[in-house]
N, C-alpha and C. Protein backbone atom coordinates (compact mmCIF):
# COMPACT_ATOMS: atom_id res chain seq x y z
N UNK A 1 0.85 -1.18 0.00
CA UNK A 1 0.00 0.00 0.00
C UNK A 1 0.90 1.24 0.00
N UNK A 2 0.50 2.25 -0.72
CA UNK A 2 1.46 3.04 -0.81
C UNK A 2 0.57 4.47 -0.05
N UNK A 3 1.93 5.72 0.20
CA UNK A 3 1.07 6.76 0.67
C UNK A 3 -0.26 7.27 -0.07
N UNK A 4 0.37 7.76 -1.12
CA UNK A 4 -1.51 7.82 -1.90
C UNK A 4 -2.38 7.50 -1.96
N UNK A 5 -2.43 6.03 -1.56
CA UNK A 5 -3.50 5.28 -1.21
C UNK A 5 -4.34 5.82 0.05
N UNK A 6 -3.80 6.36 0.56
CA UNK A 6 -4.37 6.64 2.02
C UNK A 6 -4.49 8.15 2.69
N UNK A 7 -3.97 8.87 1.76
CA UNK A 7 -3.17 10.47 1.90
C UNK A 7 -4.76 11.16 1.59
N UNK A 8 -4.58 12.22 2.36
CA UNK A 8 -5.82 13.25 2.52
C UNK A 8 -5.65 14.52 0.94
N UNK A 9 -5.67 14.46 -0.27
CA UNK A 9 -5.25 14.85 -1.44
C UNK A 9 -5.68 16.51 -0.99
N UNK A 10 -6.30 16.72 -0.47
CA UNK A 10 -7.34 18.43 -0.09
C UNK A 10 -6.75 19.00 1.24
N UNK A 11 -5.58 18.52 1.85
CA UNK A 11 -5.28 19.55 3.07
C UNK A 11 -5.62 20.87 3.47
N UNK A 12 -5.89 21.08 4.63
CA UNK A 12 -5.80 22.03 5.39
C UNK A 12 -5.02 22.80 5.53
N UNK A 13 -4.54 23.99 4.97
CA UNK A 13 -3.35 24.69 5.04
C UNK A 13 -3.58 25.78 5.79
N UNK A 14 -2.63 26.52 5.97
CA UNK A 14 -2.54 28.16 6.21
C UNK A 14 -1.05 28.68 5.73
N UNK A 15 -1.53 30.14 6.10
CA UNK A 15 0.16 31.15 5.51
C UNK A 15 0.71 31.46 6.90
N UNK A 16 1.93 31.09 6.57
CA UNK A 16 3.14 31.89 7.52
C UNK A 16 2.78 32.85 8.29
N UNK A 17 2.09 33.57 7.42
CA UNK A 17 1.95 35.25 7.94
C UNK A 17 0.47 35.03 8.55
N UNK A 18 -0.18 34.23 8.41
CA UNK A 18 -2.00 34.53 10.01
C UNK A 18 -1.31 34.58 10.79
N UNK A 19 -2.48 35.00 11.46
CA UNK A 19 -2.27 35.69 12.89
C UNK A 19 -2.56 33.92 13.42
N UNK A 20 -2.01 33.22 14.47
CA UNK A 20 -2.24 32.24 15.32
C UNK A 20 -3.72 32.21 15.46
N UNK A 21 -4.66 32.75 15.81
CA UNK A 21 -6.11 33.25 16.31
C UNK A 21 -6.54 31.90 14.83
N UNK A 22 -6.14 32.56 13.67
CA UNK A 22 -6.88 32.34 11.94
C UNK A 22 -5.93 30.36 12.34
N UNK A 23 -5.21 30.21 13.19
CA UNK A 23 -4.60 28.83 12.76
C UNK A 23 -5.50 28.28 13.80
N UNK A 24 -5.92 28.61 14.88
CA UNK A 24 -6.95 27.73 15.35
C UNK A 24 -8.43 27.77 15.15
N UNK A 25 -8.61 28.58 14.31
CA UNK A 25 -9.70 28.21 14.30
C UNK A 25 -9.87 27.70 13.07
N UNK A 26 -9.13 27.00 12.21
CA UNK A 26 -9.23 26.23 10.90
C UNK A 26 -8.62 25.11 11.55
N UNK A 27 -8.26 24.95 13.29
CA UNK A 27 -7.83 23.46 13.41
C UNK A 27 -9.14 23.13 13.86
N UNK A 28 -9.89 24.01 14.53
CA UNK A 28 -10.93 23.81 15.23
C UNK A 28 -12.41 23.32 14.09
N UNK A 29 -11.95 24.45 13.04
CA UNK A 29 -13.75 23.90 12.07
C UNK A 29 -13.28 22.78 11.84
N UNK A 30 -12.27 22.43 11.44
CA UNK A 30 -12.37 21.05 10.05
C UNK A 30 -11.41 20.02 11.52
N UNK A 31 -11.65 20.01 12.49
CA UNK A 31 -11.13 18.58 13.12
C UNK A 31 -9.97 17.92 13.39
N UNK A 32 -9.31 19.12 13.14
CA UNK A 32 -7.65 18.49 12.76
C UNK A 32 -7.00 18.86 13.73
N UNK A 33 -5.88 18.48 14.25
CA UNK A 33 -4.95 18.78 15.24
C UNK A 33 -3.80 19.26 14.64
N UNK A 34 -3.39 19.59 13.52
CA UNK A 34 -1.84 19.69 12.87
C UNK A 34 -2.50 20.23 11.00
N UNK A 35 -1.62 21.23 10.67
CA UNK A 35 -1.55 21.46 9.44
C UNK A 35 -0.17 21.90 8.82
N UNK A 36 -0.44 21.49 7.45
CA UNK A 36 0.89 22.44 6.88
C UNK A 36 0.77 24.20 6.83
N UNK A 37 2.45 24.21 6.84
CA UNK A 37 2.44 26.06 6.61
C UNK A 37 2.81 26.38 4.95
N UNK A 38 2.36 27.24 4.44
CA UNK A 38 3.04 28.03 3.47
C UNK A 38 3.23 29.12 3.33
N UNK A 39 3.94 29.57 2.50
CA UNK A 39 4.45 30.88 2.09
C UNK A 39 4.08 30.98 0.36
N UNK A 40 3.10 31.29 -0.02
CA UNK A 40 2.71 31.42 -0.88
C UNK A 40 2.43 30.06 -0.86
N UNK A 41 2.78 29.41 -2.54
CA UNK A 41 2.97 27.71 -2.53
C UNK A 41 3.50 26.46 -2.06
N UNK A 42 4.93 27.36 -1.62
CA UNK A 42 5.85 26.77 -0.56
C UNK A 42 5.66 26.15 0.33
N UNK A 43 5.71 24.93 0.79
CA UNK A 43 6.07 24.18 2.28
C UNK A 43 6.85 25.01 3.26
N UNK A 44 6.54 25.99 4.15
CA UNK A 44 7.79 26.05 4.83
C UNK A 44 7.57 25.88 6.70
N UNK A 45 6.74 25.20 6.67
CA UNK A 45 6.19 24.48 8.43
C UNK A 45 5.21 23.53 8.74
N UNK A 46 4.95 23.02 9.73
CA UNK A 46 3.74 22.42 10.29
C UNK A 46 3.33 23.55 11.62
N UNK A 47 2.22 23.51 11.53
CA UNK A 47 1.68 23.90 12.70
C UNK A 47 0.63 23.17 13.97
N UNK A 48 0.64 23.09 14.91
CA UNK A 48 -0.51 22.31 15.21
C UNK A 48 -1.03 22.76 16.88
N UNK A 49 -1.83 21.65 17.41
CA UNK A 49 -2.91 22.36 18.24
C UNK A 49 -1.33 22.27 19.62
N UNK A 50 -0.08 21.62 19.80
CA UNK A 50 0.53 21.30 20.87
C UNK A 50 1.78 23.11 20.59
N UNK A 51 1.60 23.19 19.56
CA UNK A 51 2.74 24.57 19.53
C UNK A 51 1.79 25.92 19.28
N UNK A 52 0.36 25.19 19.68
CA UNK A 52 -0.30 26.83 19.81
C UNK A 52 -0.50 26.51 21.22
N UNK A 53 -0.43 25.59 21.92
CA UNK A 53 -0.22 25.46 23.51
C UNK A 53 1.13 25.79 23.98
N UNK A 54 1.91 25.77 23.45
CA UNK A 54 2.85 26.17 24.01
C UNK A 54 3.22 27.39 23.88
N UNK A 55 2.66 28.32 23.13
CA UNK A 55 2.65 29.58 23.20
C UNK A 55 2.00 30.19 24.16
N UNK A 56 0.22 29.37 24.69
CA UNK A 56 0.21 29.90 26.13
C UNK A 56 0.53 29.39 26.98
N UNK A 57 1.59 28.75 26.78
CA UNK A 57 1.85 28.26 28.13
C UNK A 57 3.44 28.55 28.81
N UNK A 58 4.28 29.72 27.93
CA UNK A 58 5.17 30.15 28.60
C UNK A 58 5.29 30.74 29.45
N UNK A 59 6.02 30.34 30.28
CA UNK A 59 6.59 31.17 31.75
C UNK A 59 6.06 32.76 31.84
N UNK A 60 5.38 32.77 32.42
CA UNK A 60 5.10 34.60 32.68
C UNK A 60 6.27 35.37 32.83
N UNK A 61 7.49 34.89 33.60
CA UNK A 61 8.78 34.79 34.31
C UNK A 61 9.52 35.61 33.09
N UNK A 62 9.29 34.51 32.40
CA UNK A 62 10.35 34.68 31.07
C UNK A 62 10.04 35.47 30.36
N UNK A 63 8.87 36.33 30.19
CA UNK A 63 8.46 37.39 29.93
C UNK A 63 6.93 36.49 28.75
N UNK A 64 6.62 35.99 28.94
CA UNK A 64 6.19 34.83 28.21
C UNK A 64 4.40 35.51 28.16
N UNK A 65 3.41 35.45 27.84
CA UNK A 65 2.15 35.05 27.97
C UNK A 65 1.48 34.83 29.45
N UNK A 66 0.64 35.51 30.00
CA UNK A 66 0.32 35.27 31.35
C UNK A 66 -1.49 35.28 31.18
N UNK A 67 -1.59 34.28 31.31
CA UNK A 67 -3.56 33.48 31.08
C UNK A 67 -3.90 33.44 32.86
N UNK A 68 -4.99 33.93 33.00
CA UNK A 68 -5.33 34.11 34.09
C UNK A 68 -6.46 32.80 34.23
N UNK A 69 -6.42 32.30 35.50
CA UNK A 69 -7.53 30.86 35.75
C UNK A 69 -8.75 31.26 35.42
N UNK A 70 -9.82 30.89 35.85
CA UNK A 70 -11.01 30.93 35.86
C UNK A 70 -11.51 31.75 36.74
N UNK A 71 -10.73 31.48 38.06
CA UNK A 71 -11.32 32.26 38.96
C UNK A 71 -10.62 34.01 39.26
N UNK A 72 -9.69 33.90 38.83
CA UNK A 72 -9.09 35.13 38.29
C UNK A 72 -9.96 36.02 37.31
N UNK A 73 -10.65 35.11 37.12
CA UNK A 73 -11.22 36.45 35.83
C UNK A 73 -12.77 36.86 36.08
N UNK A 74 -13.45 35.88 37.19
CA UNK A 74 -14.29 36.37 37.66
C UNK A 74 -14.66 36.48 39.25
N UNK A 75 -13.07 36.58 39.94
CA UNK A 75 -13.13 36.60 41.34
C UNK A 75 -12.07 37.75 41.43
N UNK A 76 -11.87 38.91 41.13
CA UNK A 76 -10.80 39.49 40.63
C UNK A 76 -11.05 40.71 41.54
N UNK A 77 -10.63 40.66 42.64
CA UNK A 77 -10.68 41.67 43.91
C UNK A 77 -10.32 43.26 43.56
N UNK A 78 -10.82 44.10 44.34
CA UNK A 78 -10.16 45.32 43.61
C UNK A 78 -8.21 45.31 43.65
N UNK A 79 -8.03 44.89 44.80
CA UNK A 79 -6.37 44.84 44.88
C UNK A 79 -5.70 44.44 43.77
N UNK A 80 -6.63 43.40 42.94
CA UNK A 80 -5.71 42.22 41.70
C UNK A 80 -6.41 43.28 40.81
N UNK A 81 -6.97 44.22 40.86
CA UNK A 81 -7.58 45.00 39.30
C UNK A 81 -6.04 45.21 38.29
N UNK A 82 -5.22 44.71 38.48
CA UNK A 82 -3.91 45.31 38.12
C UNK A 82 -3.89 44.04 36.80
N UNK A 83 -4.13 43.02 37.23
CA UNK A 83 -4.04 41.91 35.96
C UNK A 83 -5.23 42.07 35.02
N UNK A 84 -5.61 43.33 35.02
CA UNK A 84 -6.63 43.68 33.77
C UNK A 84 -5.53 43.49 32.66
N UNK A 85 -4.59 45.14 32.77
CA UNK A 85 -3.51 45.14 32.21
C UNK A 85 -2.95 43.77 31.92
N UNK A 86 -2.40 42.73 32.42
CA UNK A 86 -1.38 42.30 32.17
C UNK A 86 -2.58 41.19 31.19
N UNK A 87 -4.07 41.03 31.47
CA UNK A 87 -4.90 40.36 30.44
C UNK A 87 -4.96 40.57 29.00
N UNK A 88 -5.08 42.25 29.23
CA UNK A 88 -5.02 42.78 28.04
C UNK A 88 -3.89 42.89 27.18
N UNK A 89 -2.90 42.82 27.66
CA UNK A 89 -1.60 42.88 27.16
C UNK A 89 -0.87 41.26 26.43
N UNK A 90 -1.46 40.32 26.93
CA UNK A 90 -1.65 38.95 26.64
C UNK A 90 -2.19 38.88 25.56
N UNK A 91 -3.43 39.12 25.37
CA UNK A 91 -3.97 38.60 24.70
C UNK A 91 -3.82 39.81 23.19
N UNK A 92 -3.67 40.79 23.24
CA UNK A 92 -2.95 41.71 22.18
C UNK A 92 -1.46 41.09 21.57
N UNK A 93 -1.03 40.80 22.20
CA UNK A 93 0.43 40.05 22.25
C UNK A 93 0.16 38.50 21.52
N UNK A 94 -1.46 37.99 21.77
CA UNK A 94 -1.79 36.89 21.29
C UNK A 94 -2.36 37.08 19.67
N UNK A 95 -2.89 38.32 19.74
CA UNK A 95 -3.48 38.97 18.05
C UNK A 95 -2.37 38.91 17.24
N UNK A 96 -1.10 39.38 17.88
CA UNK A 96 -0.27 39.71 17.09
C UNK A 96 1.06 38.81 16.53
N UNK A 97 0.60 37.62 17.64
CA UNK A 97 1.85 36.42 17.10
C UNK A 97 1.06 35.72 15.61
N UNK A 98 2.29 35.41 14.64
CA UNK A 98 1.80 34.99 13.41
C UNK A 98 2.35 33.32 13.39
N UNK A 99 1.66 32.82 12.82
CA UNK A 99 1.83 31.18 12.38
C UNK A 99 3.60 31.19 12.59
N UNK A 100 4.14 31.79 11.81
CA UNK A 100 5.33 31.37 11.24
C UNK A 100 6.30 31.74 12.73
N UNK A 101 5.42 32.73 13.67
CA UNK A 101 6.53 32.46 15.02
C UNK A 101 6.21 31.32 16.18
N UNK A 102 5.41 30.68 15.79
CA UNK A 102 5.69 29.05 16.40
C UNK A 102 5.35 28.14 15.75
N UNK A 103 5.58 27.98 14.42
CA UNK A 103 5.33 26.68 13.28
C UNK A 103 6.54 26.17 13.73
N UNK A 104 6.48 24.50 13.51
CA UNK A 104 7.62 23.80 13.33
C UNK A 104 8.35 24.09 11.84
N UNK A 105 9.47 24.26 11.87
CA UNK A 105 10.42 24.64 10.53
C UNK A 105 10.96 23.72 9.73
N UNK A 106 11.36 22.59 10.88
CA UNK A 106 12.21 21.83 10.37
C UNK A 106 10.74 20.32 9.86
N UNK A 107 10.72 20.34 8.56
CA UNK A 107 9.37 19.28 8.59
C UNK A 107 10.02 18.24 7.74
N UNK A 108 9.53 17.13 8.04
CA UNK A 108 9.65 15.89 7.66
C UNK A 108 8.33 15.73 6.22
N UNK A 109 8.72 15.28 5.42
CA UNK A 109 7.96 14.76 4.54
C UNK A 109 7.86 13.69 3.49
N UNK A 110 6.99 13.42 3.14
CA UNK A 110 7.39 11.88 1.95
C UNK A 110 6.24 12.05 0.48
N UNK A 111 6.97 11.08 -0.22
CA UNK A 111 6.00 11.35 -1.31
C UNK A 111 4.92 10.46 -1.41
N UNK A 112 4.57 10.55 -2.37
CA UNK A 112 2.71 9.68 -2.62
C UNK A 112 3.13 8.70 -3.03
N UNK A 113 4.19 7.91 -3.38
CA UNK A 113 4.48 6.83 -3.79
C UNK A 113 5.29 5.90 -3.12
N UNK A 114 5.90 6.92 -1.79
CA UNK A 114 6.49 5.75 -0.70
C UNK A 114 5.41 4.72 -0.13
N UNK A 115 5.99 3.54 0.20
CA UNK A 115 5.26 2.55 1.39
C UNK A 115 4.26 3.49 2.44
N UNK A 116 3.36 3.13 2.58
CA UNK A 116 2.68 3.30 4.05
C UNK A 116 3.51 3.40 5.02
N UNK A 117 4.39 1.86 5.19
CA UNK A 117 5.26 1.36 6.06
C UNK A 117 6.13 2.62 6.62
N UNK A 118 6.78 3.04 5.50
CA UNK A 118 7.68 4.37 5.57
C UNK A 118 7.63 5.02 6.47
N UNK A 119 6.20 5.46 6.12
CA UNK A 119 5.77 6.96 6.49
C UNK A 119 5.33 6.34 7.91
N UNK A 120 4.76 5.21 8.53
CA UNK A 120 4.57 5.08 9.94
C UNK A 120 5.82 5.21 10.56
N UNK A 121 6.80 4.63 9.90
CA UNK A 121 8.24 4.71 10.85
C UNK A 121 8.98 5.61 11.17
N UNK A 122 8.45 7.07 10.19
CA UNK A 122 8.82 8.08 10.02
C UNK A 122 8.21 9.17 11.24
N UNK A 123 6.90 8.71 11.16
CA UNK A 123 6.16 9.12 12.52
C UNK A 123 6.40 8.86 13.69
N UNK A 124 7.11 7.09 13.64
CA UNK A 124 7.15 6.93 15.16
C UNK A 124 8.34 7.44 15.64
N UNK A 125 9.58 7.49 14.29
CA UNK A 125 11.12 7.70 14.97
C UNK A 125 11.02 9.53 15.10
N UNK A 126 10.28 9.90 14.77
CA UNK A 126 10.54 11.53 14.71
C UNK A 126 9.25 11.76 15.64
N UNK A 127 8.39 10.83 16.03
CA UNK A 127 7.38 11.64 16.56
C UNK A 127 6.75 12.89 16.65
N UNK A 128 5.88 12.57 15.35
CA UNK A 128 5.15 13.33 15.05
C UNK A 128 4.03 12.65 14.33
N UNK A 129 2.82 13.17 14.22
CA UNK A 129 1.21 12.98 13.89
C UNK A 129 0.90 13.31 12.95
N UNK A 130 1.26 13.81 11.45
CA UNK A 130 1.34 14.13 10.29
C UNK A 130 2.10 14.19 9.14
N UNK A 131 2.42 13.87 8.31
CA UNK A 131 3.66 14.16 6.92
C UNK A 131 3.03 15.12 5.71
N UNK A 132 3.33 15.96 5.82
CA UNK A 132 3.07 16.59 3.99
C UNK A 132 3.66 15.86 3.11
N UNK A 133 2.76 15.43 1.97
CA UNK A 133 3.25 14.81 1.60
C UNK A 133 3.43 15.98 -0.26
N UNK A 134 4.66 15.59 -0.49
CA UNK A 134 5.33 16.44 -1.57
C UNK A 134 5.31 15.86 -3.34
N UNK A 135 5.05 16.26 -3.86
CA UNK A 135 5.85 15.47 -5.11
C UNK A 135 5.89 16.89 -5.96
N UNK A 136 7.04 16.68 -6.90
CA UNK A 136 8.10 17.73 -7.52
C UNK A 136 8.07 19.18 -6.58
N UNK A 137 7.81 19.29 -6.09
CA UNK A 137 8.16 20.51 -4.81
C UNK A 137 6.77 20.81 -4.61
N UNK A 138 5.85 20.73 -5.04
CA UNK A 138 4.46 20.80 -4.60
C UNK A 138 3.87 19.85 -3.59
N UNK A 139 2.91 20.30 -2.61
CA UNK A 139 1.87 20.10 -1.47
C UNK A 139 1.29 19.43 -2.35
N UNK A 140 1.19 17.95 -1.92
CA UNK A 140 0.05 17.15 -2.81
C UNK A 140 -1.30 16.20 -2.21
N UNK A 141 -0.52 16.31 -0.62
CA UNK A 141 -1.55 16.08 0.28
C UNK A 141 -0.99 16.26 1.65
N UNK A 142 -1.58 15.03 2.81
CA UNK A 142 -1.07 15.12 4.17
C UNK A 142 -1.58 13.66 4.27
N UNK A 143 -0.49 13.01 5.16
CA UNK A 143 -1.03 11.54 5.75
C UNK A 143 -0.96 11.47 6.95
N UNK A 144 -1.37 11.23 7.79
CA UNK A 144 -2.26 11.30 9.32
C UNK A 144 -1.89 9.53 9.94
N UNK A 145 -1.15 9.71 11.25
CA UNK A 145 -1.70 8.73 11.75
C UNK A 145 -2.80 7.92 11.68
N UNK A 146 -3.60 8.34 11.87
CA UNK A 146 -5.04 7.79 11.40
C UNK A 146 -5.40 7.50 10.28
N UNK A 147 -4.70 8.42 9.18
CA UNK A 147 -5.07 8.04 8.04
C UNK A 147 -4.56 6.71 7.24
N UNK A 148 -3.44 6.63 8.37
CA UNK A 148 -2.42 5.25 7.82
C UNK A 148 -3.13 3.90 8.72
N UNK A 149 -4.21 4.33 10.26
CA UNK A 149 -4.83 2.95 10.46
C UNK A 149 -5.86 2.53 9.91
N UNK A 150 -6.85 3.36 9.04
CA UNK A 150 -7.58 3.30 8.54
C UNK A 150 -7.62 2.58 7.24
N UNK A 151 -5.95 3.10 6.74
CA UNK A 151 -5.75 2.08 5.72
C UNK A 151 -5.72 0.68 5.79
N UNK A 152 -5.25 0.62 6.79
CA UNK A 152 -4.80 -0.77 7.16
C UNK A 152 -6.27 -1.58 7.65
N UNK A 153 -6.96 -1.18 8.10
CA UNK A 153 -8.03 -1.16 8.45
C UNK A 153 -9.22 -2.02 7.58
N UNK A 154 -9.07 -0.90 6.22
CA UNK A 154 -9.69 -1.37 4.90
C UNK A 154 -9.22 -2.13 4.05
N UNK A 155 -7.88 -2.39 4.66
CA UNK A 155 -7.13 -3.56 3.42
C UNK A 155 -7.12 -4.82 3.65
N UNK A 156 -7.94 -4.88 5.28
CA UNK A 156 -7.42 -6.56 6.10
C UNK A 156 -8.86 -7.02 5.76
């Protein structure tokens, strides 16, 4: 069985340049946890739902993103009125980060004509949940964990 056999031909993409906000919520309509990046036509990242978590989830410390709990935002004493500011400043700071400053760069990919086999081993030794898959320098699909048990699935 080869990748094509099993490869999603219509991916989910986005550009380098959205705002993070525009990358989740195209992970969110269409179901997906991970997409490719481009730059125009170009491949040049993956993005997905664990490196838009980790954008909120840096160290306040480190000068990082500071998300206030639940009860922070509606138990918020006059003394703490001060993390209005630092809410607002978050989440402006969140408008303004673009795909391409926390896409993965370095991406792994295979073509439509490798093994299935490949591309699982490729997933498990690099760990990761997706491959773009390429042929002559063009985006020609994406193959998915899932999309590779499913194959297997329908072939037994």
């Amino acid at each position: 069985m080869k990748v094509r056999d099993v490869m999603n031909t219509d991916p989910v993409t986005c550009q380098a340049g959205d705002p993070v906000s525009e990358a989740a919520k195209l992970l969110k309509e269409n179901g997906i946890s991970g997409m490719p990046v481009l730059e125009g036509e170009s491949l040049v990242g993956v993005v997905s739902e664990s490196d838009l978590l980790r954008l909120l989830a840096t160290e306040d410390e480190k000068g990082g993103l500071w998300l206030p709990s639940p009860f922070e935002i509606f138990e918020v004493p006059i003394r703490d009125l001060v993390h209005y500011e630092r809410i607002r400043a978050s989440l402006d700071q969140i408008t303004r980060t673009r795909v391409s400053d926390v896409m993965v760069k370095r991406v792994h990919v295979i073509g439509p004509e490798a093994p299935v086999e490949e591309a699982a081993a490729m997933m498990v030794r690099h760990h990761i949940n997706r491959l773009p898959v390429m042929e002559e320098g063009r985006l020609v699909g994406i193959v998915t964990r899932g999309d590779i048990i499913e194959g297997l699935g329908e072939s037994a």
